[in-house]
N, C-alpha and C. Protein backbone atom coordinates (compact mmCIF):
# COMPACT_ATOMS: atom_id res chain seq x y z
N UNK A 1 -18.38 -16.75 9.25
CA UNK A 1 -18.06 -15.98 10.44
C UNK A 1 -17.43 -14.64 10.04
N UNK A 2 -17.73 -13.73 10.86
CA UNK A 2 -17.45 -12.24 10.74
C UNK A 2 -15.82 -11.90 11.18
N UNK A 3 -15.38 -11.63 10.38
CA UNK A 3 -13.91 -10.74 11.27
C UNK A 3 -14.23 -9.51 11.02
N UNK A 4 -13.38 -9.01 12.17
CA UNK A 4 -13.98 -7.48 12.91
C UNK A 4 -12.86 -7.17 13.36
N UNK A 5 -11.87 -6.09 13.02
CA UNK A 5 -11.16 -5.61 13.96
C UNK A 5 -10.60 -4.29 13.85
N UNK A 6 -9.80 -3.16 14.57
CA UNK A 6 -9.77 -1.85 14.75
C UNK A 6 -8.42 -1.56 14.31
N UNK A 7 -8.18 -0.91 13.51
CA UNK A 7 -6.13 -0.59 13.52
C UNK A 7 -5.92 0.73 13.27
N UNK A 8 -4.83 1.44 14.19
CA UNK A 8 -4.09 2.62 13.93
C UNK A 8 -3.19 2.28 13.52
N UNK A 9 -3.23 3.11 11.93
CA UNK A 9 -1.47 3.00 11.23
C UNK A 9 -1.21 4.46 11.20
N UNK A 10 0.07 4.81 11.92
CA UNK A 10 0.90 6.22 11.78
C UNK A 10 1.75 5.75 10.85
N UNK A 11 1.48 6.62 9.67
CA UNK A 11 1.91 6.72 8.13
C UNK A 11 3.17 8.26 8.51
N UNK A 12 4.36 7.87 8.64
CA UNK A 12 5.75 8.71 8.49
C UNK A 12 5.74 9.06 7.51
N UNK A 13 5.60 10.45 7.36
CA UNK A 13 5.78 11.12 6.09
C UNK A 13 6.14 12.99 6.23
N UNK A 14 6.40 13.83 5.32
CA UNK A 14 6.48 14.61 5.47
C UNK A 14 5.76 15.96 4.64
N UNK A 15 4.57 15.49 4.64
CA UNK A 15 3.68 16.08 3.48
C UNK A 15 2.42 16.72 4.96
N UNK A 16 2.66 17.97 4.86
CA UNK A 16 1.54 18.64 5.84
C UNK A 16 0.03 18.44 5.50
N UNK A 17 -0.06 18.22 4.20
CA UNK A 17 -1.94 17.94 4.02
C UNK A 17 -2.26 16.46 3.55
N UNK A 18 -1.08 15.60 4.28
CA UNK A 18 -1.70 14.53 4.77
C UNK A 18 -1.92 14.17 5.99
N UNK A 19 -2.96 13.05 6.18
CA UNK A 19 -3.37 12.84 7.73
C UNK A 19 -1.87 11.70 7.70
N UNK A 20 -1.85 11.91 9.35
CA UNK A 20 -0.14 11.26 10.06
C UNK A 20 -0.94 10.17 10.65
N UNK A 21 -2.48 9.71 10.91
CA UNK A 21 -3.00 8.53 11.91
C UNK A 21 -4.00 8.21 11.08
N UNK A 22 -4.05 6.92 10.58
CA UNK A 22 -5.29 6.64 9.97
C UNK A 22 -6.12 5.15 10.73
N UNK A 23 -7.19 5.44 11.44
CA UNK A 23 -8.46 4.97 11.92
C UNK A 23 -9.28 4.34 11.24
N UNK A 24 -9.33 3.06 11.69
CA UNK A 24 -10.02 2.74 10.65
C UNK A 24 -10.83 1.06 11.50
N UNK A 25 -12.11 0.37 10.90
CA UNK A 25 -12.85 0.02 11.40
C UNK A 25 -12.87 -0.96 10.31
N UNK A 26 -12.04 -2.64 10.26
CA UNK A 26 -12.11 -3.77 9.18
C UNK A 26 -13.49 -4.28 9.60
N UNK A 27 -14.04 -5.16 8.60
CA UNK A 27 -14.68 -6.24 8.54
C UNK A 27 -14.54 -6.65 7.19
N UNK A 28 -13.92 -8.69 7.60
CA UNK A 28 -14.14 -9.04 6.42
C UNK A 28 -13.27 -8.14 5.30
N UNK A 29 -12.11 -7.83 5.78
CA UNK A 29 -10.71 -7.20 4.65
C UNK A 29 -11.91 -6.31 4.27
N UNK A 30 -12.61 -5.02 4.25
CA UNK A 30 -12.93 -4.00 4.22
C UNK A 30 -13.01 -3.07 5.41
N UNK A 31 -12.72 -1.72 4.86
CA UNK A 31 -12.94 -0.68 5.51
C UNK A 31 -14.67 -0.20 5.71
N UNK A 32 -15.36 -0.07 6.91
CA UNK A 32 -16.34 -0.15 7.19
C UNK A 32 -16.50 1.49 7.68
N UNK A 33 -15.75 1.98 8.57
CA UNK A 33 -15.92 3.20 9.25
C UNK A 33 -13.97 3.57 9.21
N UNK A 34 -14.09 5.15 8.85
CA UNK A 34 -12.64 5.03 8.74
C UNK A 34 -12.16 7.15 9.40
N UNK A 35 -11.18 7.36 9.90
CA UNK A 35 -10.81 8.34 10.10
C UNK A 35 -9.65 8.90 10.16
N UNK A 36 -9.54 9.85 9.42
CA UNK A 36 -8.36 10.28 9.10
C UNK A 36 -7.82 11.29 10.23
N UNK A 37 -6.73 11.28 10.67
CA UNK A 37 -6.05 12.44 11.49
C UNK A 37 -5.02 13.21 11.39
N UNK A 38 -5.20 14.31 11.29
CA UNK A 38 -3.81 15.21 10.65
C UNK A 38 -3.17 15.60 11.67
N UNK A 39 -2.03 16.03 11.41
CA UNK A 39 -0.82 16.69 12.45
C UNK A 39 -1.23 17.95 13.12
N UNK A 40 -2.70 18.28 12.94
CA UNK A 40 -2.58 19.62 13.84
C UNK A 40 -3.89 19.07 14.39
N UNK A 41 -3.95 18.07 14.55
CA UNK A 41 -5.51 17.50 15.11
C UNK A 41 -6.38 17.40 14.62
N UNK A 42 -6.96 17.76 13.70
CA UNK A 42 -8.55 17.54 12.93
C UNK A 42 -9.07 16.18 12.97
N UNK A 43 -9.90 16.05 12.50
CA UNK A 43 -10.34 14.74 12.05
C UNK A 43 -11.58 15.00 11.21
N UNK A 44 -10.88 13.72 10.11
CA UNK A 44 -11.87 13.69 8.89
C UNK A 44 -12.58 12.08 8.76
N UNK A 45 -13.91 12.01 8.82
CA UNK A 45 -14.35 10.93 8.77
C UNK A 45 -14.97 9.97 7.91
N UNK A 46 -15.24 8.92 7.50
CA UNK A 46 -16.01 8.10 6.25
C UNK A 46 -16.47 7.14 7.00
N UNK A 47 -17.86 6.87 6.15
CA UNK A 47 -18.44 5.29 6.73
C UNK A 47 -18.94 4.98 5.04
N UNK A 48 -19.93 4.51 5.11
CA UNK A 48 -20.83 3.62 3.75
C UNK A 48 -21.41 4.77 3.37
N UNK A 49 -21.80 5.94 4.26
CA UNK A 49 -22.79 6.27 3.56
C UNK A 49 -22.08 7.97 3.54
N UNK A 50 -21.19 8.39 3.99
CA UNK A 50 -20.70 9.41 4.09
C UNK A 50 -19.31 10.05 3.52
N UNK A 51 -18.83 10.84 3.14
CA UNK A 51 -17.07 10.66 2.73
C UNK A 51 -17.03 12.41 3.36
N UNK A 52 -15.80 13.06 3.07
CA UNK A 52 -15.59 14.33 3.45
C UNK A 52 -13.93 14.57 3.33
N UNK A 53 -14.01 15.61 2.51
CA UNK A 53 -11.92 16.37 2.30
C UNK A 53 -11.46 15.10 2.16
N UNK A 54 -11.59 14.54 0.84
CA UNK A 54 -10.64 13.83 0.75
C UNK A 54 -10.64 12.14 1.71
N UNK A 55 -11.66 11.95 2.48
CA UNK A 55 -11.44 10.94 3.08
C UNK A 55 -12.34 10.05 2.61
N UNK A 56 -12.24 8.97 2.16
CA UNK A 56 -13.17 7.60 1.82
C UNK A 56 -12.55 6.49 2.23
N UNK A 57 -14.24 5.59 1.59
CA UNK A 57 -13.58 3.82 2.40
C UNK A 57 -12.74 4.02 0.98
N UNK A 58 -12.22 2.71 1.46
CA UNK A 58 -11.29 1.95 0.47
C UNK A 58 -12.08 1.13 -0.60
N UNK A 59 -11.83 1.32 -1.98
CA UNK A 59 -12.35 0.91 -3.36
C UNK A 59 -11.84 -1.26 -3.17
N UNK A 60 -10.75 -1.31 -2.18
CA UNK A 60 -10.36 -2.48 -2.55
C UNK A 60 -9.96 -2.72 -1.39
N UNK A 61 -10.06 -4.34 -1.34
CA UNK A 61 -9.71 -4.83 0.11
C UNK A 61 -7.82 -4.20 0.86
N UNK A 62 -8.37 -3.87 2.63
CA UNK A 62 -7.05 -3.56 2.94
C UNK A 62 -6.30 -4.94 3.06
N UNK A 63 -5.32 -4.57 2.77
CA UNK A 63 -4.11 -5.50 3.45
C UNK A 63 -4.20 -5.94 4.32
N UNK A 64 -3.90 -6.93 5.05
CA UNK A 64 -3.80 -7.74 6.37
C UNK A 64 -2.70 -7.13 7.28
N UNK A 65 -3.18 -6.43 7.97
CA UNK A 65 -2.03 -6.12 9.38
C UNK A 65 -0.03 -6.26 9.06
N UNK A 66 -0.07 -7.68 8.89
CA UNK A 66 0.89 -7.79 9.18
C UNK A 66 1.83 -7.56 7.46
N UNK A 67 0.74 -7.27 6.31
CA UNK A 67 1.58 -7.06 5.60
C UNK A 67 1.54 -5.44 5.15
N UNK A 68 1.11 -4.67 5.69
CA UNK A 68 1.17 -3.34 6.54
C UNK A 68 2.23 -3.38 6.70
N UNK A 69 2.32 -3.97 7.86
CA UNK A 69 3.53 -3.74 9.06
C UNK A 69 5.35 -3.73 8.16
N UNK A 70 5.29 -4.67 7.16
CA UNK A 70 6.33 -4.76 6.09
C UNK A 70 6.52 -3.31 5.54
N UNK A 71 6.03 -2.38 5.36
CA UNK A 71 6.08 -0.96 4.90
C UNK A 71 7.09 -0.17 5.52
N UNK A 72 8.27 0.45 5.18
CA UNK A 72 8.65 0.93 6.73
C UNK A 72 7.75 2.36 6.66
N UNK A 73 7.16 3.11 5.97
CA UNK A 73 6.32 4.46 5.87
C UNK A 73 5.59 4.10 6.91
N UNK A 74 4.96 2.72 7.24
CA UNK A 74 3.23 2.40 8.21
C UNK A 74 4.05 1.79 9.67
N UNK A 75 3.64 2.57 10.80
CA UNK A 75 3.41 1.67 11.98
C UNK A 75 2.04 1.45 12.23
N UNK A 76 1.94 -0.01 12.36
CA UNK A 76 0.49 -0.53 12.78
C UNK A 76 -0.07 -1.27 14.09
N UNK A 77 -0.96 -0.34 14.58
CA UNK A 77 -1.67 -1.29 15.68
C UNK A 77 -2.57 -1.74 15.83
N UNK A 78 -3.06 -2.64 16.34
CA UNK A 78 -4.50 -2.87 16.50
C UNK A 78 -5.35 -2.67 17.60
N UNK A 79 -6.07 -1.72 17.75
CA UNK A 79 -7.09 -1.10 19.37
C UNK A 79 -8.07 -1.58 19.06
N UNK A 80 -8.47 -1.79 20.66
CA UNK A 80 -9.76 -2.30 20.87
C UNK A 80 -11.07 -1.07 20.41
N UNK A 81 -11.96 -1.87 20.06
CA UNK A 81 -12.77 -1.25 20.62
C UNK A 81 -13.53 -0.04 20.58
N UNK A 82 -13.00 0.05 21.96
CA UNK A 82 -13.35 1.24 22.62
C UNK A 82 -12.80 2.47 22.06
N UNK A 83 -11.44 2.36 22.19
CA UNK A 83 -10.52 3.21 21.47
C UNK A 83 -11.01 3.50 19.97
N UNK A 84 -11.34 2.89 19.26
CA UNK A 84 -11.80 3.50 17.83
C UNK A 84 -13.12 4.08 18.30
N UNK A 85 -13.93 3.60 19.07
CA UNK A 85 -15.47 4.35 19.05
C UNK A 85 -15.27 5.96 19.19
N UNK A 86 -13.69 5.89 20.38
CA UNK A 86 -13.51 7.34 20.74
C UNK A 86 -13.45 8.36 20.02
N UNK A 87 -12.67 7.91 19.05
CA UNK A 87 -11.68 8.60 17.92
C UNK A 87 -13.10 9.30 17.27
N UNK A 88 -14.04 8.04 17.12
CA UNK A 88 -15.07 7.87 15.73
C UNK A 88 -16.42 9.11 16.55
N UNK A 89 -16.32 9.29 17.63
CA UNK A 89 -17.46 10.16 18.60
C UNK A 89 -16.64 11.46 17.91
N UNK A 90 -15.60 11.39 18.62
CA UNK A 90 -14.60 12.92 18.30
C UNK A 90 -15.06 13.24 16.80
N UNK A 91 -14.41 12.08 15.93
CA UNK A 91 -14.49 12.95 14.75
C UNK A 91 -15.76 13.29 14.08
N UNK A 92 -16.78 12.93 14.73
CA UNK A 92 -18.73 13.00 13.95
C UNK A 92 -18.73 13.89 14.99
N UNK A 93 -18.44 14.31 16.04
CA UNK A 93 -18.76 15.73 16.53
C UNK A 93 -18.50 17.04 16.29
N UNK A 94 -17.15 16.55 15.95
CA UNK A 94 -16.74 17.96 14.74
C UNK A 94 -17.14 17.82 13.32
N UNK A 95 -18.12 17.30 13.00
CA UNK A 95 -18.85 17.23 11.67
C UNK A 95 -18.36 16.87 10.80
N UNK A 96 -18.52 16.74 9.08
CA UNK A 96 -18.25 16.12 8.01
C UNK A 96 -17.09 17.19 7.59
């Protein structure tokens, strides 16, 4: 059986050319579709077949949610859905 699920982690930090929201699309403890968001709005996107500035999947399985959540740098949520498709339209409309 497939696990599938969506999480925003806002990564607290104080480094301007990092993204502050990271988007991202599990299956099966991998990153499948992923998007990065910086503090002045952009968005940078990755899937399997694409990367761009710095943004890729992950070389190694993510962490499980809740041991995320142990970080104090990461707040983590998990959105439905819908909510990641949004993010994921936005950021492939403003291109690679």
């Amino acid at each position: 059986m497939t696990t599938r699920y969506y999480q925003r982690v806002r990564w607290l930090h104080r480094e301007p050319d990092d993204p502050v929201l990271l988007w991202a699309e599990i299956v099966d403890g991998w990153e499948v579709r992923k998007v990065d968001e910086f503090v002045d709005g952009h968005l940078v996107w990755a899937d399997g077949e694409n990367e761009a500035d710095g943004t890729l999947l992950g070389a190694m399985p993510v962490p499980a949610p809740g041991e995320i959540a142990q970080d104090p740098q990461f707040l983590i949520e998990l959105v439905d859905q819908e909510t990641f498709e949004g993010v994921w339209q936005r950021a492939r409309a403003r291109g690679k």
